[in-house]
C-alpha atoms as a PDB file:
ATOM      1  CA  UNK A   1     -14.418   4.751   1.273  1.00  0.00           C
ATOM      2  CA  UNK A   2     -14.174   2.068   3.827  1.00  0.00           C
ATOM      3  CA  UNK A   3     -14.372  -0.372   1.174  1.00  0.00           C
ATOM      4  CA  UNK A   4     -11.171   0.847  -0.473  1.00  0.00           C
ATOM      5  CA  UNK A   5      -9.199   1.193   2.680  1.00  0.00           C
ATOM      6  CA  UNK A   6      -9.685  -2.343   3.510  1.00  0.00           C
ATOM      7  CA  UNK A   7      -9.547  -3.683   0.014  1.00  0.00           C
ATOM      8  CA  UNK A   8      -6.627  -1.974  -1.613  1.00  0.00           C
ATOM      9  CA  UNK A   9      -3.874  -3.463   1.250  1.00  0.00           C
ATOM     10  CA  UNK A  10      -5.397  -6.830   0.377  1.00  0.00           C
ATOM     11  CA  UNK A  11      -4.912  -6.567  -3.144  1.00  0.00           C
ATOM     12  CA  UNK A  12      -1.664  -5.170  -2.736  1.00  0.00           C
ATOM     13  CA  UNK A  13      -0.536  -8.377  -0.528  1.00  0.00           C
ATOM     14  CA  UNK A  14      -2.046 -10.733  -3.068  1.00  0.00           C
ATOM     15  CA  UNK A  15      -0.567  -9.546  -5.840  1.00  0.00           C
ATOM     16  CA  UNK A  16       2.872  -9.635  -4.251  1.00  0.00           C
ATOM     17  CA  UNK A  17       2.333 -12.762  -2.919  1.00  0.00           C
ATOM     18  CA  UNK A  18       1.477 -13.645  -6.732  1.00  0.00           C
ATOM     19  CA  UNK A  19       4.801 -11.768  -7.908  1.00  0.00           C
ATOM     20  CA  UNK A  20       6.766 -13.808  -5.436  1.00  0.00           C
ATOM     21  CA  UNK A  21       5.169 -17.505  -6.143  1.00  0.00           C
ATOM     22  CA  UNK A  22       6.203 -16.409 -10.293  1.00  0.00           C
ATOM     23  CA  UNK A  23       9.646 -15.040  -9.280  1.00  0.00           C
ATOM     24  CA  UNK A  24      10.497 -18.908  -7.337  1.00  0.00           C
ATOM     25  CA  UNK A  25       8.742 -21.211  -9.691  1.00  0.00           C
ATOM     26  CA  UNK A  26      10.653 -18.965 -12.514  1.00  0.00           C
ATOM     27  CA  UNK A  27      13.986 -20.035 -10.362  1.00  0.00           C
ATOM     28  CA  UNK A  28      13.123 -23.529 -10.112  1.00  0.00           C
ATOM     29  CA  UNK A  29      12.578 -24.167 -14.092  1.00  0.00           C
ATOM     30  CA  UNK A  30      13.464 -21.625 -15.842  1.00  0.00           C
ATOM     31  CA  UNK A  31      12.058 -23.245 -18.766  1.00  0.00           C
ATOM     32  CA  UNK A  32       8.629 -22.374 -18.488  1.00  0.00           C
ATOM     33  CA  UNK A  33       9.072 -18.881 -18.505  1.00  0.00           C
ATOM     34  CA  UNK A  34       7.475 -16.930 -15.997  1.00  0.00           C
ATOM     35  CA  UNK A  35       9.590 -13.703 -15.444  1.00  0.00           C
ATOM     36  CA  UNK A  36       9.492 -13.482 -19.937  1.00  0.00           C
ATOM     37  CA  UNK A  37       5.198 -13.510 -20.433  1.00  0.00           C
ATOM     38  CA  UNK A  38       2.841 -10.591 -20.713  1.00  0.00           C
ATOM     39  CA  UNK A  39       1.291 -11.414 -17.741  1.00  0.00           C
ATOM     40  CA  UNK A  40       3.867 -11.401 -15.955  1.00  0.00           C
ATOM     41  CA  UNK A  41       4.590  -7.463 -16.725  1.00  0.00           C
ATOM     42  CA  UNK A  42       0.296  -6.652 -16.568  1.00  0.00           C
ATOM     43  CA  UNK A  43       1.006  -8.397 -12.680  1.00  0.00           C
ATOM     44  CA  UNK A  44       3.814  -5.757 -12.160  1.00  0.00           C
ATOM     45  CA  UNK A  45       1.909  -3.012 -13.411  1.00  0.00           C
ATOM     46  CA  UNK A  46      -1.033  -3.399 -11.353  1.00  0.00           C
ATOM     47  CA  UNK A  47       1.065  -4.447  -8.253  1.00  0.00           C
ATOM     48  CA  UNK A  48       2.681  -0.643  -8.934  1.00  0.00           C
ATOM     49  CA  UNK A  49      -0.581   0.907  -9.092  1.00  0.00           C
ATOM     50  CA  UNK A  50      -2.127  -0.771  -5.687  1.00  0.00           C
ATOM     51  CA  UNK A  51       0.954  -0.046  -3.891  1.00  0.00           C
ATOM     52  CA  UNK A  52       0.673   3.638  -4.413  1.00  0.00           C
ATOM     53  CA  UNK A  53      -2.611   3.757  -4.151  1.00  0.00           C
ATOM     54  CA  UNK A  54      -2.623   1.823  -1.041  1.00  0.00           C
ATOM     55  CA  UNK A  55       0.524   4.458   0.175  1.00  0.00           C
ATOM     56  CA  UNK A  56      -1.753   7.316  -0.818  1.00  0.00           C
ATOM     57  CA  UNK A  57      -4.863   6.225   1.456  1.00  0.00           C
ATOM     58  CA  UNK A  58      -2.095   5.267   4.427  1.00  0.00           C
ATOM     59  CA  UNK A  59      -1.218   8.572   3.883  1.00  0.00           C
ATOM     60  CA  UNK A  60      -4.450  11.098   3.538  1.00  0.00           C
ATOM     61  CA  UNK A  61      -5.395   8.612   6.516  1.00  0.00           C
ATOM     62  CA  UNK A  62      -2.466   9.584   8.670  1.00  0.00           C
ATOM     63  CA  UNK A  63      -2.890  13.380   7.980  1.00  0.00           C
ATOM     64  CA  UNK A  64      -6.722  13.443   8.884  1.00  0.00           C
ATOM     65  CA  UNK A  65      -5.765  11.713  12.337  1.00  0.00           C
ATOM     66  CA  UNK A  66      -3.235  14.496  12.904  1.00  0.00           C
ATOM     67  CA  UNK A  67      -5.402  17.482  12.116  1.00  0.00           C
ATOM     68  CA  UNK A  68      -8.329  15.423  14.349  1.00  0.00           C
ATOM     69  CA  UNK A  69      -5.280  15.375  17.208  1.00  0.00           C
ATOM     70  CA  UNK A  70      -4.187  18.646  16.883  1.00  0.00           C
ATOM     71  CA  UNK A  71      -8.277  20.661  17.427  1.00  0.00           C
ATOM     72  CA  UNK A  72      -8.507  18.105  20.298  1.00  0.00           C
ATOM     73  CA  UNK A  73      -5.372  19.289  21.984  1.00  0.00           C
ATOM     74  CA  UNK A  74      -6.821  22.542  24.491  1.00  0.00           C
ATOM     75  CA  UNK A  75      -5.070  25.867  23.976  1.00  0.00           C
ATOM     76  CA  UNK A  76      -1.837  26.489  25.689  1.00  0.00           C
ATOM     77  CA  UNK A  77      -2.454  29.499  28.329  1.00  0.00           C
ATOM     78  CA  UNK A  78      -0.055  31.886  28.434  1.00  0.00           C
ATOM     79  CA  UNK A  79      -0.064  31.814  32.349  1.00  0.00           C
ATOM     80  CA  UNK A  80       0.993  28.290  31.893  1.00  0.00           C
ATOM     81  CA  UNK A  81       3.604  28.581  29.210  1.00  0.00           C
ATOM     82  CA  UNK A  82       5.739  31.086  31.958  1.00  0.00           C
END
């Protein structure tokens, strides 16, 4: 799981780092075009699919630190609380 956690922000960086390199060289000749190609709409796709995957393991990340945080925290006395 390690592998993914480390792998999928990568990808997900790449890819829009790819996006945005198309989206400029599509603005400086809009000739060739970039933005119009199949490719162009497969990079899209899998840009979608690594960002919420990538949100999903930020996620189920952030909610197993805050269960580990919460049976660390010591019970509240009740002598204490008053």
């Amino acid at each position: 799981m390690k592998f993914w956690r480390a792998l999928v922000p990568n990808l997900c960086i790449s890819l829009w780092l790819a996006l945005l390199t198309l989206v400029i060289l599509d603005q400086y000749n809009p000739m060739l075009g970039f933005l119009k190609g199949r490719a162009f709409l497969v990079l899209i796709v899998l840009c979608a699919f690594a960002s919420i995957a990538c949100a999903v393991l930020l996620y189920r990340d952030y909610r197993q630190a805050l269960r580990r945080r919460r049976r660390r925290r010591p019970p509240v006395d009740e002598q204490e609380q008053l």
